[in-house]
Protein backbone atom coordinates (compact mmCIF):
# COMPACT_ATOMS: atom_id res chain seq x y z
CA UNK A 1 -9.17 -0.49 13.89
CA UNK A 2 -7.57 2.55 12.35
CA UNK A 3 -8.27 4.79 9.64
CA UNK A 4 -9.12 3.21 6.22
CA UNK A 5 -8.02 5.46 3.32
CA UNK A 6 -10.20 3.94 0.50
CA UNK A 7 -13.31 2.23 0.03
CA UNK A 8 -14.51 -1.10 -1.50
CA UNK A 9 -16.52 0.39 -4.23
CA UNK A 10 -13.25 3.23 -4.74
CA UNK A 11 -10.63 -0.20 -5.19
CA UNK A 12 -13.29 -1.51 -7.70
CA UNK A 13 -12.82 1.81 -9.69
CA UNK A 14 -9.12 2.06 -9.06
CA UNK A 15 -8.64 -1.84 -10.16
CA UNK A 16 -11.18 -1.77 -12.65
CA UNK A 17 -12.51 -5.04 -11.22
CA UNK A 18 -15.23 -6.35 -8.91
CA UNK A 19 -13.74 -5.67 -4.92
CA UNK A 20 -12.29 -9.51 -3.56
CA UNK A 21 -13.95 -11.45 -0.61
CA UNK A 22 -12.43 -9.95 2.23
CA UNK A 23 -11.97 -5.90 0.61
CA UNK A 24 -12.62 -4.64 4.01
CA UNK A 25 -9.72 -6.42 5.91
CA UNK A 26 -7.52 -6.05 2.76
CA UNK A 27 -7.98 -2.10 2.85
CA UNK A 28 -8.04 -1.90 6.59
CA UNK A 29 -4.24 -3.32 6.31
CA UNK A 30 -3.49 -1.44 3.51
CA UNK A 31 -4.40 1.65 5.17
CA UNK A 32 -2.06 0.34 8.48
CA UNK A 33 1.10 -0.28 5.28
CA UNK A 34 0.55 3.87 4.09
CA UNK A 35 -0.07 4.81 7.72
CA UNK A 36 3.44 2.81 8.58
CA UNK A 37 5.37 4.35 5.29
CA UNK A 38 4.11 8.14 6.86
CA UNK A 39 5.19 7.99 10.08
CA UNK A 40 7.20 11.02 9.65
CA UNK A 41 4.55 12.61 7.31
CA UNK A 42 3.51 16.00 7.96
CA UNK A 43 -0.01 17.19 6.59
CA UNK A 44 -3.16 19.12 7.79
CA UNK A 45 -5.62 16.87 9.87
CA UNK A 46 -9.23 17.83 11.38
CA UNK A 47 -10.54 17.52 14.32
CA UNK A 48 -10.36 13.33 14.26
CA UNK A 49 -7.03 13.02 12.45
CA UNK A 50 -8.28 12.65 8.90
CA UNK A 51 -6.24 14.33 6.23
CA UNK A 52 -7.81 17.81 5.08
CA UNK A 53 -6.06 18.64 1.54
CA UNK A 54 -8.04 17.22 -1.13
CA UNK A 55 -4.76 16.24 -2.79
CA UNK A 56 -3.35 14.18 0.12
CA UNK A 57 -6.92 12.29 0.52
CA UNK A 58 -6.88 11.15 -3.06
CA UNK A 59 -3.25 9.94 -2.56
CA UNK A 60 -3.95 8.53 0.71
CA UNK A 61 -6.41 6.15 -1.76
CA UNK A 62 -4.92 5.92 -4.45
CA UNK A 63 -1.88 4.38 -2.28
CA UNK A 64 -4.10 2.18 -0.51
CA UNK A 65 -6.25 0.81 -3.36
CA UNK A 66 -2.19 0.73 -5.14
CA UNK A 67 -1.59 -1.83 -1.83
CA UNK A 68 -4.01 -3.98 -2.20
CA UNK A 69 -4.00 -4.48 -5.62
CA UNK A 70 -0.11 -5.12 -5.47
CA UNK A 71 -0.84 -8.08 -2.91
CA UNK A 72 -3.95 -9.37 -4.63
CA UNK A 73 -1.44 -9.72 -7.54
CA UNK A 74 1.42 -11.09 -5.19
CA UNK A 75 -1.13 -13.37 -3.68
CA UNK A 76 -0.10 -11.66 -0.09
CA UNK A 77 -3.41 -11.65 1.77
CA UNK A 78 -1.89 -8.34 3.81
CA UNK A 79 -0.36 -10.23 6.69
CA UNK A 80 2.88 -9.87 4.64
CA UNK A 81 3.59 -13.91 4.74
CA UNK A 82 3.63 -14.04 0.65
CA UNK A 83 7.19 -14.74 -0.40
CA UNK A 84 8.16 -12.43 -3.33
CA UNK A 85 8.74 -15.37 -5.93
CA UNK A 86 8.40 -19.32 -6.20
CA UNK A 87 10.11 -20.13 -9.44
CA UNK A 88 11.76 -17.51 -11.79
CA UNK A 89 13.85 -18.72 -14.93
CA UNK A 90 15.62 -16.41 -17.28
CA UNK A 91 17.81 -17.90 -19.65
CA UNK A 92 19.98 -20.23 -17.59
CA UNK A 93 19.30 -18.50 -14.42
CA UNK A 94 16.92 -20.35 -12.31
CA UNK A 95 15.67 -19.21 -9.17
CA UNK A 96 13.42 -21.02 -6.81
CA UNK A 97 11.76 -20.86 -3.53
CA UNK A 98 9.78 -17.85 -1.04
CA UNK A 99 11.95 -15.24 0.31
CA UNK A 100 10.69 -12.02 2.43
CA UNK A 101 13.55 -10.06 0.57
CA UNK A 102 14.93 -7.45 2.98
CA UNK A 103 12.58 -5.21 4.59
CA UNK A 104 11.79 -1.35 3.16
CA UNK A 105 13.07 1.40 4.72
CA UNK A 106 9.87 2.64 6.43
CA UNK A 107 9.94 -1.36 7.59
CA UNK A 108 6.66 -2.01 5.31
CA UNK A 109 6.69 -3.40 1.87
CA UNK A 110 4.92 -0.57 0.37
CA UNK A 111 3.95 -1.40 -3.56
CA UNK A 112 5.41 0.59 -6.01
CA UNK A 113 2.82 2.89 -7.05
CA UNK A 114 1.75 3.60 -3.93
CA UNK A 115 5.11 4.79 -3.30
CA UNK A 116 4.73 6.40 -6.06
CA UNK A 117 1.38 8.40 -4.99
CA UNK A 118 1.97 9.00 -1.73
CA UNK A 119 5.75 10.61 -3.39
CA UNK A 120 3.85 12.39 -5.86
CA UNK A 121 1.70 14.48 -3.46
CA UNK A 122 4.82 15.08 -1.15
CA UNK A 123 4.41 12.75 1.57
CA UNK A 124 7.41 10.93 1.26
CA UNK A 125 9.66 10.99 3.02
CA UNK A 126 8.51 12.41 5.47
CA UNK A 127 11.09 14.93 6.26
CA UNK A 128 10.21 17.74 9.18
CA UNK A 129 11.78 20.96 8.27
């Protein structure tokens, strides 16, 4: 297993709710989404790989705790087999059915505020200069 960015008692916080059955395989693959979405990241690590700016750690959380929450809400378990909606009607547009949607550019569905943290504390997108 690789790094996990965040914590169950840390997603409680975040969420404001008791941590779901299952928090530690739900962050594990949270952590594997960020991890996937920084491939081209660069940041200080130690000695084992872990991030070393204070700022990137909390982001690194705060975008994995964003994950989870986003597929708790989804009802995606992490695997990434949810469909994005089942029945959506808006005025007399009716749409039906589970569709993947086309994948994101890092090739994860990241959730939107965890794009939005890991963006925030310049990790995104990756460029090398």
């Amino acid at each position: 297993m690789g790094r996990v960015y965040a914590t169950p008692e840390q997603l409680a916080i975040y969420t404001g709710t008791p941590a779901p059955e299952g928090v530690d395989r739900l962050l594990a693959r949270a952590s594997e989404d960020v991890d996937a979405a920084l491939l081209t990241a660069v940041y200080r690590v130690d000695d084992d790989g872990d991030p070393t700016d204070p700022a990137v750690v909390t982001a690194l959380r705060d975008a994995v705790c964003a994950q989870v929450e986003w597929q708790l809400a989804t009802g995606d378990d992490g695997t990434g087999a949810a469909g994005q909606w089942d029945s959506v009607s808006i005025g007399p547009v009716s749409l039906s059915g589970r569709t993947a949607g086309p994948p994101a550019a890092s090739g994860v569905d990241l959730a939107p505020r965890a794009h939005r943290a890991l963006r925030a504390a310049g990790l995104l997108p990756g460029v090398i200069w």
